[in-house]
Protein backbone atom coordinates (compact mmCIF):
# COMPACT_ATOMS: atom_id res chain seq x y z
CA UNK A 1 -88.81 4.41 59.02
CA UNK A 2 -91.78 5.94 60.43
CA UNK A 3 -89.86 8.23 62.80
CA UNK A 4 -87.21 8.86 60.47
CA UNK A 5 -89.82 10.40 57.74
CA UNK A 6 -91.31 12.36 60.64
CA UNK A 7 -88.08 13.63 62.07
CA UNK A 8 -87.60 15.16 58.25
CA UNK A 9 -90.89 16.59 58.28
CA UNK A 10 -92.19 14.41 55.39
CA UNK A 11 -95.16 11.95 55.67
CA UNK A 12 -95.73 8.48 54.58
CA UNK A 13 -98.54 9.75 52.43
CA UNK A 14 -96.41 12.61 51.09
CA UNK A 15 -93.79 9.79 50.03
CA UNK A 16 -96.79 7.32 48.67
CA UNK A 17 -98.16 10.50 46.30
CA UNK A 18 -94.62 11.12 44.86
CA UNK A 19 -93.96 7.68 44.02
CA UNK A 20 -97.41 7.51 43.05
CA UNK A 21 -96.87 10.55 40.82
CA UNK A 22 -93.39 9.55 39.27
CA UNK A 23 -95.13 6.30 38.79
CA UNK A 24 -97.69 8.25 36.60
CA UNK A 25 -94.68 9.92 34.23
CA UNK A 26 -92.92 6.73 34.46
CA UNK A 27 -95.89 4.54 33.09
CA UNK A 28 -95.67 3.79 29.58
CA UNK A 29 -99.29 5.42 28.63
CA UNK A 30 -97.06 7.68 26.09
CA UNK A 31 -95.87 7.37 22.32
CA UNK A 32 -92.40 7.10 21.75
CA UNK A 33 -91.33 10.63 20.99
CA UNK A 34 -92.47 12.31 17.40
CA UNK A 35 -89.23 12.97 15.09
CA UNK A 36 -89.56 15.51 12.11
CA UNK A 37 -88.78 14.70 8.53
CA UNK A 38 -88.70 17.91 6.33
CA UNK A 39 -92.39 18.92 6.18
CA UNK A 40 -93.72 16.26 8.21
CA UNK A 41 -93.23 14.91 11.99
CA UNK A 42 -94.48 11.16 12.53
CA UNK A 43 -94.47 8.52 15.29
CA UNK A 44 -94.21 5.39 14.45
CA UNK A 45 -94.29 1.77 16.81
CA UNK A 46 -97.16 -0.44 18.33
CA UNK A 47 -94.92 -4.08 17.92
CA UNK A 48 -96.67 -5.13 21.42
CA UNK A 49 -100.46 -5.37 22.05
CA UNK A 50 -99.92 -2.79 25.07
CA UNK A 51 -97.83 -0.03 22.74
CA UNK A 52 -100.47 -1.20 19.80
CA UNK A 53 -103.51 -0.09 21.93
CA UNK A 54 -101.21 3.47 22.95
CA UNK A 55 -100.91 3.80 19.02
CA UNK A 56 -104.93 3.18 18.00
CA UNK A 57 -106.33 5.48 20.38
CA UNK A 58 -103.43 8.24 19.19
CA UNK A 59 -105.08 7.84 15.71
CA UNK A 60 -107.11 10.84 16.06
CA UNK A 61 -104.77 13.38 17.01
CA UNK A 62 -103.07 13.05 13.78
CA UNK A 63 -104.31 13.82 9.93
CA UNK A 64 -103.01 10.57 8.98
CA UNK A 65 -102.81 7.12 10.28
CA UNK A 66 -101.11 4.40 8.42
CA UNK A 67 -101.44 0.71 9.58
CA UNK A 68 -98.97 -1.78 8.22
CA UNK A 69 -100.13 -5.74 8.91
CA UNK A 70 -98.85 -8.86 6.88
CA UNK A 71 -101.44 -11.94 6.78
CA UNK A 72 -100.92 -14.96 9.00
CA UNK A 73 -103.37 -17.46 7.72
CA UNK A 74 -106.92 -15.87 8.21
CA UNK A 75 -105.88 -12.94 10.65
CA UNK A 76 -103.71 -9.96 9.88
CA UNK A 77 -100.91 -9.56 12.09
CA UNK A 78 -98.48 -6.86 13.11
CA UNK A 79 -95.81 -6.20 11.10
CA UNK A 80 -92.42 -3.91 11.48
CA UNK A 81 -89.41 -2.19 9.33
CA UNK A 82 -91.76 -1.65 6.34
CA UNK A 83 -90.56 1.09 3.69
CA UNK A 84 -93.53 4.06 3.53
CA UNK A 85 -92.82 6.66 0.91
CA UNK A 86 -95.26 9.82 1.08
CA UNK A 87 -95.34 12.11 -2.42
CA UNK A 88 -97.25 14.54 -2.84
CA UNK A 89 -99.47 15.80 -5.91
CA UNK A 90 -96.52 17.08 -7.43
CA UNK A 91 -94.90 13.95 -7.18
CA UNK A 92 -92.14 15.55 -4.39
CA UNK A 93 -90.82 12.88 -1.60
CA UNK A 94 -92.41 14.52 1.28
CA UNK A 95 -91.57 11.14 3.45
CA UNK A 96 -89.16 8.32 3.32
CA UNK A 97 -88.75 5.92 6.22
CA UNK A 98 -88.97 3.01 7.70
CA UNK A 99 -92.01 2.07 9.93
CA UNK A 100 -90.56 1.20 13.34
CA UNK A 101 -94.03 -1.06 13.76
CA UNK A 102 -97.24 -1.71 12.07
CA UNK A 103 -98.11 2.42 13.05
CA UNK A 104 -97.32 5.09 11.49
CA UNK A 105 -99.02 8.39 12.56
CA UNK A 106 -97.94 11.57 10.78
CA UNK A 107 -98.61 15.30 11.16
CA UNK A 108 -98.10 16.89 7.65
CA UNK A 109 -99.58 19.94 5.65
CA UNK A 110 -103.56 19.64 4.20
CA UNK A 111 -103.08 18.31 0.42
CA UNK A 112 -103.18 14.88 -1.52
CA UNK A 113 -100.91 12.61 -1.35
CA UNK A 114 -99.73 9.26 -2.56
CA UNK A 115 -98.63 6.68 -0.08
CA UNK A 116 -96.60 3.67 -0.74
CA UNK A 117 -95.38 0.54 1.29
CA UNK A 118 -92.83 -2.56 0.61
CA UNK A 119 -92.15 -4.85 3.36
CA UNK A 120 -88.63 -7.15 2.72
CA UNK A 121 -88.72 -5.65 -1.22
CA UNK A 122 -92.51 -6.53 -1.74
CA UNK A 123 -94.19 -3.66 -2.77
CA UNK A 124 -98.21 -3.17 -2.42
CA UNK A 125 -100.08 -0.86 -4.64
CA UNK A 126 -99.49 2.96 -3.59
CA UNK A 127 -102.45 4.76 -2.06
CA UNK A 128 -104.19 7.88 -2.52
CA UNK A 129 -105.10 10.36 0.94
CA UNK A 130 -106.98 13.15 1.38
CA UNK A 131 -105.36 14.66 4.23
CA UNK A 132 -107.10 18.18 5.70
CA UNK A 133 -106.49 21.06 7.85
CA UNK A 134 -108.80 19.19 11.06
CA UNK A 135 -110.09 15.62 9.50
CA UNK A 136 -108.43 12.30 10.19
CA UNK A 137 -107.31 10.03 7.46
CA UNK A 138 -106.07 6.69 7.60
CA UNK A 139 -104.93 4.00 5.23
CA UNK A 140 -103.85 -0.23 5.82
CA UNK A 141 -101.26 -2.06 3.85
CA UNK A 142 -101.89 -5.97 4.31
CA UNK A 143 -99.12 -8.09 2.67
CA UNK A 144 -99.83 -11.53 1.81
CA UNK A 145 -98.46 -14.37 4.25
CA UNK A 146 -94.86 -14.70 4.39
CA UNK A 147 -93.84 -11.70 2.63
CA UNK A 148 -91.87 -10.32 5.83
């Protein structure tokens, strides 16, 4: 193999950094891609502890974090396919999906706005945010146990 690479004028160490370095796109250190919604582009996931850790430290590159958990005895687990609904002050829909984990991280214009969760038709009190121009702000919906 040796003399084959060498005949081509490539290196084992050439070979090692570009697998090394397609390793590096390859490795799942990224968010699932952002989608846009009207106004607003989001990303939303973080089902496994590896993807969940991905999402938490993404928190602050976005005005507004959302964390959806249901309660499992004493602890608050992860929780996915909950409704969020964003309106703003005027009472306009600016957002209406479904959370594709217990993240939801959101780019969206500097104003107030209302946020609201149901998980499998159980609805939590709505929220308000303060979201600004450069600040981060984040909100958690915990549904009681066996709700989802």
């Amino acid at each position: 193999m040796k003399k084959f690479l060498q005949r081509a004028g490539v290196s084992f160490a050439g070979v090692l950094a570009a697998a090394v370095s397609l390793g590096a796109v390859a490795e799942p250190s990224q968010l699932p891609p952002e989608r846009s919604v009207g106004i607003v582009s989001f990303v939303s996931g973080g089902v496994d502890i590896d993807e969940a850790h991905r999402f938490e430290a993404a928190f602050k590159r976005f005005p507004l974090a959302i964390e959806l958990f249901e309660k499992e005895g004493a602890r608050d687990v992860f929780t996915a396919s909950a409704h969020v609904v964003i309106t703003d002050r005027h009472g306009q829909r600016v957002f209406d999906e479904m959370a594709d984990g217990p993240f939801v991280l959101l780019r969206l214009p500097a104003g107030d706005y209302s946020v609201a969760a149901s998980l499998s038709g159980h609805s939590l009190a709505a929220h308000p945010v303060h979201v600004t121009a450069s600040g981060h702000a984040r909100t958690t919906f915990v549904w009681p146990e066996s709700v989802g």
